[in-house]
N, C-alpha and C. Protein backbone atom coordinates (compact mmCIF):
# COMPACT_ATOMS: atom_id res chain seq x y z
N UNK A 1 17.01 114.21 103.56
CA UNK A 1 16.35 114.93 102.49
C UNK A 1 15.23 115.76 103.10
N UNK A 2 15.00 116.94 102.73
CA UNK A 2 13.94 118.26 103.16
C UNK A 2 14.35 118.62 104.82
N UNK A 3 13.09 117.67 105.30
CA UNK A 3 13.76 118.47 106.86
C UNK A 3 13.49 117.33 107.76
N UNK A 4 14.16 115.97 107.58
CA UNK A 4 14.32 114.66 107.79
C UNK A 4 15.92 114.85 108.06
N UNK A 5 16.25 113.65 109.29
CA UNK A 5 17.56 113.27 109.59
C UNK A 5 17.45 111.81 109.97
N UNK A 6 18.63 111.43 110.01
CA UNK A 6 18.19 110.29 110.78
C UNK A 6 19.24 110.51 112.13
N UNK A 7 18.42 109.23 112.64
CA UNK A 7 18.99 109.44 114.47
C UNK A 7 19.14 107.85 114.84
N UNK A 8 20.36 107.42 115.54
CA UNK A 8 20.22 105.87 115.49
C UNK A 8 20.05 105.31 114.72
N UNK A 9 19.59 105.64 113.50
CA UNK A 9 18.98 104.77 112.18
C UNK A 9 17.59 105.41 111.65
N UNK A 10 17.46 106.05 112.55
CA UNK A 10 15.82 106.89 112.44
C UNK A 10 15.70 107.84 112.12
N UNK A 11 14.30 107.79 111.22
CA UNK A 11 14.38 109.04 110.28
C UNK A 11 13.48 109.78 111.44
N UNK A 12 14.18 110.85 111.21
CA UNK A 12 12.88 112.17 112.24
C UNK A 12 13.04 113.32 111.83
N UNK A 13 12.49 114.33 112.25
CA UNK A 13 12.66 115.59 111.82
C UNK A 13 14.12 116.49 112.22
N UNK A 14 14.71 117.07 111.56
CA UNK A 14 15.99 117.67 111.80
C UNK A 14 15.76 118.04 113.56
N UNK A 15 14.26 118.86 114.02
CA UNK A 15 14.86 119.32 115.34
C UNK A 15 14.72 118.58 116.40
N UNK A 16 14.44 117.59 115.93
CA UNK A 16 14.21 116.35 117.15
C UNK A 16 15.17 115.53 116.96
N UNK A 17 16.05 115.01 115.98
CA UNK A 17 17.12 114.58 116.41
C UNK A 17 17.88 115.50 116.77
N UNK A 18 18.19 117.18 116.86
CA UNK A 18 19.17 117.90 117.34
C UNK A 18 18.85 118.10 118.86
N UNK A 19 17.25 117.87 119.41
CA UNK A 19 17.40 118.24 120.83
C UNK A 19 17.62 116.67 121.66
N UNK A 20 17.73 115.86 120.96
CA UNK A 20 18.19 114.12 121.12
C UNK A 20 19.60 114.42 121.17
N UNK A 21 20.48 114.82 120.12
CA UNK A 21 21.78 115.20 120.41
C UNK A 21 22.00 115.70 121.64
N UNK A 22 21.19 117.42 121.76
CA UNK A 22 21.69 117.60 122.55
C UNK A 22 21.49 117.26 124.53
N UNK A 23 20.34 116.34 123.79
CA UNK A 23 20.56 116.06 125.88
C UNK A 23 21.49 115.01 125.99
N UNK A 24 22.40 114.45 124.78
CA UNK A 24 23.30 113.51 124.95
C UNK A 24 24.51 114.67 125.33
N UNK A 25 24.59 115.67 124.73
CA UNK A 25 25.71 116.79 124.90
C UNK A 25 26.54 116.47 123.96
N UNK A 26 25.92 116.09 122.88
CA UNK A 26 26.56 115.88 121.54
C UNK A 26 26.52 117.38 120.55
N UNK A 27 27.82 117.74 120.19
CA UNK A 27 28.14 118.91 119.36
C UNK A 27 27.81 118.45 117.98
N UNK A 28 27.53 119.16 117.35
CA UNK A 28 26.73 118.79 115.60
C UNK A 28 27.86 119.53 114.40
N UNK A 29 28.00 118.89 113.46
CA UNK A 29 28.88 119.48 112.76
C UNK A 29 27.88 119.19 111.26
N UNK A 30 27.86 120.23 110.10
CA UNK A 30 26.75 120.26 108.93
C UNK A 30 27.97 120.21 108.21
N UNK A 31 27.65 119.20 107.31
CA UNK A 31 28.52 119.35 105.80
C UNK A 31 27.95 119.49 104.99
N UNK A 32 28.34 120.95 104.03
CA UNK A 32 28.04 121.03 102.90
C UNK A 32 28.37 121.26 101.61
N UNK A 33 27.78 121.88 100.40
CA UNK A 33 28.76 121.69 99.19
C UNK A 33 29.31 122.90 98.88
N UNK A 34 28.99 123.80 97.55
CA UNK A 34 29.14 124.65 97.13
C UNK A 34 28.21 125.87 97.58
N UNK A 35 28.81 126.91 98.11
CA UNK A 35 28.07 128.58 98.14
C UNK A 35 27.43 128.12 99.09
N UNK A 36 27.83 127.42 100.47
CA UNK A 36 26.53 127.07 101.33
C UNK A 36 26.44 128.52 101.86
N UNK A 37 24.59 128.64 102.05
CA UNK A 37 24.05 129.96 102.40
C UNK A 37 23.56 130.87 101.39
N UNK A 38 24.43 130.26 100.67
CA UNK A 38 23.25 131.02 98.93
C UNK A 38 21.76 131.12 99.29
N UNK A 39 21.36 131.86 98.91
CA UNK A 39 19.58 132.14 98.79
C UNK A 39 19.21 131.90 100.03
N UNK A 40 19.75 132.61 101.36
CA UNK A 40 19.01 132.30 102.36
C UNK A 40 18.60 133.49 102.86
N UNK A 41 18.02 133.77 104.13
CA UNK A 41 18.04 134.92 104.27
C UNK A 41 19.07 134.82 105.34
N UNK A 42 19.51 135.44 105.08
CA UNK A 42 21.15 135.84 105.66
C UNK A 42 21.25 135.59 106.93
N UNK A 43 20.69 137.00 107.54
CA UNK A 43 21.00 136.76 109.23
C UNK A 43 20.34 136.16 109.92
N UNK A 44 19.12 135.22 109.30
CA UNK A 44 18.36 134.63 110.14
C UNK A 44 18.53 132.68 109.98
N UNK A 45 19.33 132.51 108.57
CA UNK A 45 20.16 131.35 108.79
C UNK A 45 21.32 131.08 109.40
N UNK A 46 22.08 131.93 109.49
CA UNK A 46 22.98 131.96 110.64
C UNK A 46 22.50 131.55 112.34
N UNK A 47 21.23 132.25 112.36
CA UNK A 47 20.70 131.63 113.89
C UNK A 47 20.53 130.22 114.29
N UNK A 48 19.94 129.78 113.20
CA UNK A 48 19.54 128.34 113.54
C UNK A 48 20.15 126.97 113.77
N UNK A 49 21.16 127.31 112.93
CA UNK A 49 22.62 125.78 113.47
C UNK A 49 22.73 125.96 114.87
N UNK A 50 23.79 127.45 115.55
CA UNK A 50 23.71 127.07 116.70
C UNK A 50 22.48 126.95 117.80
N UNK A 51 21.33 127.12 117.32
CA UNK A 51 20.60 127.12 117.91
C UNK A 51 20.03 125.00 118.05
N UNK A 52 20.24 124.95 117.12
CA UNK A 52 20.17 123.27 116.89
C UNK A 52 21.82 122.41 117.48
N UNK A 53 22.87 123.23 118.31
CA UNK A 53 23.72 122.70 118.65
C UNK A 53 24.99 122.34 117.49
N UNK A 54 24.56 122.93 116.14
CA UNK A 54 25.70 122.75 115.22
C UNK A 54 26.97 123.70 115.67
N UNK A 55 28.08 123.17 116.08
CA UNK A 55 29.46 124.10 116.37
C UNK A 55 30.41 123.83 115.19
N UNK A 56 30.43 123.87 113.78
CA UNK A 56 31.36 124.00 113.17
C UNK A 56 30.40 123.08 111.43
N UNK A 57 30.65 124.00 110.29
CA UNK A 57 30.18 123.72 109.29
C UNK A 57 31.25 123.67 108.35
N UNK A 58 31.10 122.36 107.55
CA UNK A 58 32.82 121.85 106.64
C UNK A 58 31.50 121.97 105.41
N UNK A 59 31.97 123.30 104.43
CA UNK A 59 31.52 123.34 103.05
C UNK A 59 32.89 123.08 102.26
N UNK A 60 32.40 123.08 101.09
CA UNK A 60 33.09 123.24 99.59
C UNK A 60 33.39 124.78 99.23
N UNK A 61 32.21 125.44 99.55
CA UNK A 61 32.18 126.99 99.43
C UNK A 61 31.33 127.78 100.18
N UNK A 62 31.73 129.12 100.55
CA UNK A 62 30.81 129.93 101.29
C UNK A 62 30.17 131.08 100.65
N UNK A 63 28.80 131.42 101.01
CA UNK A 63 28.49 132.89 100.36
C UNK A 63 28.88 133.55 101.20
N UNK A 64 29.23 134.90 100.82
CA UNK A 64 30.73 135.42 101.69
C UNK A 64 29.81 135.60 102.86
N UNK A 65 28.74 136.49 102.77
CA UNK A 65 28.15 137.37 104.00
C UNK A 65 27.72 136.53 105.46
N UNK A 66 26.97 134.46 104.45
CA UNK A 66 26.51 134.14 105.38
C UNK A 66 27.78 133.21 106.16
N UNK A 67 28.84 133.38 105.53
CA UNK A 67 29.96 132.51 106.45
C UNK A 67 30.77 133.96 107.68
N UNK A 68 30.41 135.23 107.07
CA UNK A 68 30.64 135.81 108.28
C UNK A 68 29.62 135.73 109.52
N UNK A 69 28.44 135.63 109.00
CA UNK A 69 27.23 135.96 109.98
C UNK A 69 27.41 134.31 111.10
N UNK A 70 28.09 132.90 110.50
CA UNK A 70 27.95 131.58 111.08
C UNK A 70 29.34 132.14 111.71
N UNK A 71 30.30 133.11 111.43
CA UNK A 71 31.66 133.54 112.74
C UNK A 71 30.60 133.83 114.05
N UNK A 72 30.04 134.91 113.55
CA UNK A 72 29.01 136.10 114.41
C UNK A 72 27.90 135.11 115.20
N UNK A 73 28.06 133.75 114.81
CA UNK A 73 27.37 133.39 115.77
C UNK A 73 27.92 132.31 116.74
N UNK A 74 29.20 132.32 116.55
CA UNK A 74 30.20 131.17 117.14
C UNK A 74 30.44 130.00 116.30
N UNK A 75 29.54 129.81 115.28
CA UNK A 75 30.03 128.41 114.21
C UNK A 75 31.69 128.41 113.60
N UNK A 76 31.92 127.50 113.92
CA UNK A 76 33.82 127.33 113.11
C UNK A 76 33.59 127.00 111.92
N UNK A 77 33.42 127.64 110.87
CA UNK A 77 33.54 127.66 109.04
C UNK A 77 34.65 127.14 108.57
N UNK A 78 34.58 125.88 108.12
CA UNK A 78 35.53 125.25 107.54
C UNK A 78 35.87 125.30 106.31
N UNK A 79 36.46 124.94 105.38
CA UNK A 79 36.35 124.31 104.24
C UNK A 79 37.22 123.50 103.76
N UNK A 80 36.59 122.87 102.92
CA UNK A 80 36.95 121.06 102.31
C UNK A 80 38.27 121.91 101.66
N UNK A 81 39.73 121.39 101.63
CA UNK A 81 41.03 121.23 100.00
C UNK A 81 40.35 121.56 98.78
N UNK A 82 40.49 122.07 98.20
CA UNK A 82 40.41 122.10 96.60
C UNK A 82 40.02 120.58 96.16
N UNK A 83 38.95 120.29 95.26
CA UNK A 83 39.02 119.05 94.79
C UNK A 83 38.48 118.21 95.98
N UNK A 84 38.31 118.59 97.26
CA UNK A 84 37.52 117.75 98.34
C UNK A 84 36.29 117.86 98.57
N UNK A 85 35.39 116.77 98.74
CA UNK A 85 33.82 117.46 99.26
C UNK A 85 33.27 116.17 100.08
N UNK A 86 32.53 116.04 100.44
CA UNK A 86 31.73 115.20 101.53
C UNK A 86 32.10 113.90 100.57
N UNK A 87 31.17 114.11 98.95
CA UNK A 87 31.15 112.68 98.61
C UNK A 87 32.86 112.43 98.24
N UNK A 88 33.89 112.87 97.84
CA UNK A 88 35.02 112.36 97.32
C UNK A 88 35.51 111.87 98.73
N UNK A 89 35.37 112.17 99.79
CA UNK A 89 35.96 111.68 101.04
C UNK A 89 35.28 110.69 101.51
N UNK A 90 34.40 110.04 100.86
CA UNK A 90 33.58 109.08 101.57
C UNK A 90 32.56 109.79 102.76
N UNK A 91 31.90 110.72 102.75
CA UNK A 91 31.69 111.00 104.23
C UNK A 91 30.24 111.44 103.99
N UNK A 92 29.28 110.53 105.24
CA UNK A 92 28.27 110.24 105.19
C UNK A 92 27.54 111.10 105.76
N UNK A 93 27.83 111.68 106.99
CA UNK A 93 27.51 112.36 108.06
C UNK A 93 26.74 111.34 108.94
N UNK A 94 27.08 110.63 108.92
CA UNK A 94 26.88 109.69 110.26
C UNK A 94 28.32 109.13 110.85
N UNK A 95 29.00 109.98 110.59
CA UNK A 95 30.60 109.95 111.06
C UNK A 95 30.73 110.47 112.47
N UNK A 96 31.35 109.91 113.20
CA UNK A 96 31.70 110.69 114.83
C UNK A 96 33.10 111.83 114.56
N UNK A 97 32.38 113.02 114.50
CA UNK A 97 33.67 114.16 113.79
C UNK A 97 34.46 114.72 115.46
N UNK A 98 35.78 114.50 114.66
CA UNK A 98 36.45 115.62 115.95
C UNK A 98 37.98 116.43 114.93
N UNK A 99 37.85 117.39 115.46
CA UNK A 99 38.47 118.79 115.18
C UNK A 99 39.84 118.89 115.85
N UNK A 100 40.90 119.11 115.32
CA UNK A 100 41.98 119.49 116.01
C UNK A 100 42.91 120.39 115.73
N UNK A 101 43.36 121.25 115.95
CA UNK A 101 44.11 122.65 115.88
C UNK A 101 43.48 123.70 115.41
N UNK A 102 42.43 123.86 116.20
CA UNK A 102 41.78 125.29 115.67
C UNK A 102 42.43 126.40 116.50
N UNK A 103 43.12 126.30 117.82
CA UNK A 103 44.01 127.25 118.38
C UNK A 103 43.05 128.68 118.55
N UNK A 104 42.17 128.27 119.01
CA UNK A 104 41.06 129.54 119.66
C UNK A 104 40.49 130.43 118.33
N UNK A 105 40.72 129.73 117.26
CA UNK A 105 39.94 130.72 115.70
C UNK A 105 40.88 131.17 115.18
N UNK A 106 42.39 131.21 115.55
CA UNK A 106 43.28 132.12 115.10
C UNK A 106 44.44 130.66 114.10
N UNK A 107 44.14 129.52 113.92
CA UNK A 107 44.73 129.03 113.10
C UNK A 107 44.04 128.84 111.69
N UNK A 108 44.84 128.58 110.87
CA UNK A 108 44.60 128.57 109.15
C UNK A 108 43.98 127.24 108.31
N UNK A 109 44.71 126.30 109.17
CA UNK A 109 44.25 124.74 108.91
C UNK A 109 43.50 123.88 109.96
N UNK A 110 42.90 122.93 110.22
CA UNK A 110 42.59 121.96 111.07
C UNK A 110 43.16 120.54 110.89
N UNK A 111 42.77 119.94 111.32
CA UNK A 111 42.49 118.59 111.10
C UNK A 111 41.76 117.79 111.50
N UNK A 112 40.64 116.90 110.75
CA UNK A 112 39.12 116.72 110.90
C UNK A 112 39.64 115.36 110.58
N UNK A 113 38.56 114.56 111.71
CA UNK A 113 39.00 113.08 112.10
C UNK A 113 37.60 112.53 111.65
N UNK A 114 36.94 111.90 110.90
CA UNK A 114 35.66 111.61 110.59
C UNK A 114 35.58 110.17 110.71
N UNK A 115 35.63 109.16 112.14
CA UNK A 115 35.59 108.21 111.96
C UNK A 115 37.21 107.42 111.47
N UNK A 116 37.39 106.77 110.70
CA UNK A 116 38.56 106.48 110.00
C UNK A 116 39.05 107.18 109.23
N UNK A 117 38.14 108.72 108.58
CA UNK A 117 39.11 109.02 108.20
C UNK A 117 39.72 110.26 108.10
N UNK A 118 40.64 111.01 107.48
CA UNK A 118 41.48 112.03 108.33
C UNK A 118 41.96 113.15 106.97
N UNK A 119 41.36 114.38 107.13
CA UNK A 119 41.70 115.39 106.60
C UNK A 119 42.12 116.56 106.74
N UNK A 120 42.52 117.34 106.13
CA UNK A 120 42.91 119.27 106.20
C UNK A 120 41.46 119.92 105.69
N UNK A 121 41.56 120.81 106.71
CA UNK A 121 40.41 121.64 106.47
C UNK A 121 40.79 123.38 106.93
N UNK A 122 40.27 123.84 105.91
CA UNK A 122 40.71 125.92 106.18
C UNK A 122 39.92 126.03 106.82
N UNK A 123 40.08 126.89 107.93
CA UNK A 123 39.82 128.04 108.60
C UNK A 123 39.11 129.02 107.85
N UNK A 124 37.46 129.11 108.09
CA UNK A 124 37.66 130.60 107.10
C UNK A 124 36.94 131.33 108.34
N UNK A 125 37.58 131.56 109.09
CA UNK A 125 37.66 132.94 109.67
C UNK A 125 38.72 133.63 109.16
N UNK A 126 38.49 134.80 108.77
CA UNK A 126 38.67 135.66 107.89
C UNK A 126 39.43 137.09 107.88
N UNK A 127 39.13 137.36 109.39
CA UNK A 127 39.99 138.88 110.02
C UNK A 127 40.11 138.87 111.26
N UNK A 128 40.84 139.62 111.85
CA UNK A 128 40.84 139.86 113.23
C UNK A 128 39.66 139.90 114.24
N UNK A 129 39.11 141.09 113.37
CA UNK A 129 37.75 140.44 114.44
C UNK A 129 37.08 139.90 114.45
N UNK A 130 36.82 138.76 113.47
CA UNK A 130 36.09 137.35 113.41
C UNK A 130 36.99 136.85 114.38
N UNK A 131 37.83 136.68 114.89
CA UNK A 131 38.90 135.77 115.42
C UNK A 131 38.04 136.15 116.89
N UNK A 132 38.47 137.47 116.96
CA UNK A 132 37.57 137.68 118.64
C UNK A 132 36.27 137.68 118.72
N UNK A 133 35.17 137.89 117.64
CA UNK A 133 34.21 137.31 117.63
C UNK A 133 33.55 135.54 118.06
N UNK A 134 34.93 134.99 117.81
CA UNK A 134 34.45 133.83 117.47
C UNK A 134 35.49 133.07 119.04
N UNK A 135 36.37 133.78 119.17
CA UNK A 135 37.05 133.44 120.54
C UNK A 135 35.79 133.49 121.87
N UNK A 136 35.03 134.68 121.87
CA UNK A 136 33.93 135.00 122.43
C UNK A 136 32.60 134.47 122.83
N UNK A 137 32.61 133.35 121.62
CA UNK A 137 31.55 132.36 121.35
C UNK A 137 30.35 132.99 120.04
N UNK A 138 30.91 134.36 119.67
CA UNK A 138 30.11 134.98 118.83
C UNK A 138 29.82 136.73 118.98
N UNK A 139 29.14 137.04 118.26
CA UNK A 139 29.29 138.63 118.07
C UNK A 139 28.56 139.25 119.31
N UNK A 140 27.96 138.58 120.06
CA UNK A 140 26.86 139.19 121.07
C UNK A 140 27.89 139.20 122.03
N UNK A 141 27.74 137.64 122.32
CA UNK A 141 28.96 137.35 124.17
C UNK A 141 30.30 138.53 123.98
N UNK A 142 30.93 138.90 122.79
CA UNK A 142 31.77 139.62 122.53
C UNK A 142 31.43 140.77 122.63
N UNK A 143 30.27 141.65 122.55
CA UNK A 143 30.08 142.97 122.93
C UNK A 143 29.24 143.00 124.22
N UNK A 144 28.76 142.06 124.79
CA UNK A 144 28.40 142.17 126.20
C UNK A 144 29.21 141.97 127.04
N UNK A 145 30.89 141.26 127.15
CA UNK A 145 31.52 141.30 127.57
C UNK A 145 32.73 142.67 127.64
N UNK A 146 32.38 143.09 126.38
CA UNK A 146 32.90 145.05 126.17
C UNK A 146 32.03 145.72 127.18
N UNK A 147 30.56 145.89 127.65
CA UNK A 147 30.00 146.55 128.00
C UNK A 147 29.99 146.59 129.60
N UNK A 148 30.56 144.94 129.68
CA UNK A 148 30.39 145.24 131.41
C UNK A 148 32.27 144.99 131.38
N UNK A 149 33.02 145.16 130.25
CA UNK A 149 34.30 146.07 131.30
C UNK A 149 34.42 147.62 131.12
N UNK A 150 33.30 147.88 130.56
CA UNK A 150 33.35 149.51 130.83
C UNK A 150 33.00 150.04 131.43
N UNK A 151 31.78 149.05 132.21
CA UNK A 151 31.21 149.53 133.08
C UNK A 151 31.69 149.12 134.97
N UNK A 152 32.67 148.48 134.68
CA UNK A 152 33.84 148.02 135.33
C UNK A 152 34.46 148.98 135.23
């Protein structure tokens, strides 16, 4: 709740358990509900997951602009089945998540292992060039890698 997580059992502030994650080299996955990214400011919530080590966000729904801007920054945008959401699946987020068939951004479905238990999840990457955006690691590594083969 606000800007509390817990870690081991411990409550701390969201960016101290994410730089705890990450000197474990633990990848972060955010679940959320409906329109996640509503009322944010756009391109500057997009920065901060991966910047906290989040690689892939399982909503209910996206606001369109900020689930392109989480492609543009390498995040894998999921979303829950129709009728699925964190609480109908049981899922706490203290689950050990792993991902399977994302096929470099260019597949439609996944399948998300949360502990015991096991679901379908969409793809919402969205067009072609989200696909190479997001093959890239994001919209930057993808045009700095244009710039030095041209200059190649």
């Amino acid at each position: 709740v606000g800007g509390l997580t817990l870690f081991d059992g411990e409550p701390m502030p969201i960016y101290d358990a994410a730089m705890r994650y990450a000197e474990r080299g633990t990848p972060l996955v955010v679940l959320a509900g409906k329109e996640y990214g509503s009322g944010s400011s756009r391109d500057w919530a997009a920065k901060g997951p991966p910047l906290l080590g989040v690689r892939a966000v399982i909503a209910e729904s996206y606001e369109r602009i900020h689930r392109s801007n989480l492609v543009g920054m390498g995040v894998l945008p999921l979303q829950f089945a129709d009728g699925d959401s964190a609480e109908s699946l049981g899922l706490t987020g203290e689950e050990e998540f792993s991902i399977t068939g994302v096929e470099d951004g260019e597949a439609k479905e996944v399948t998300v292992r949360a502990d015991d238990k096991e679901f379908t999840a969409r793809v919402r990457i969205d067009t072609p060039k989200e696909v190479q955006y997001y093959q890239h690691g994001g919209i930057l590594p993808f045009v700095l890698r244009q710039l030095l083969e041209r200059a190649a």
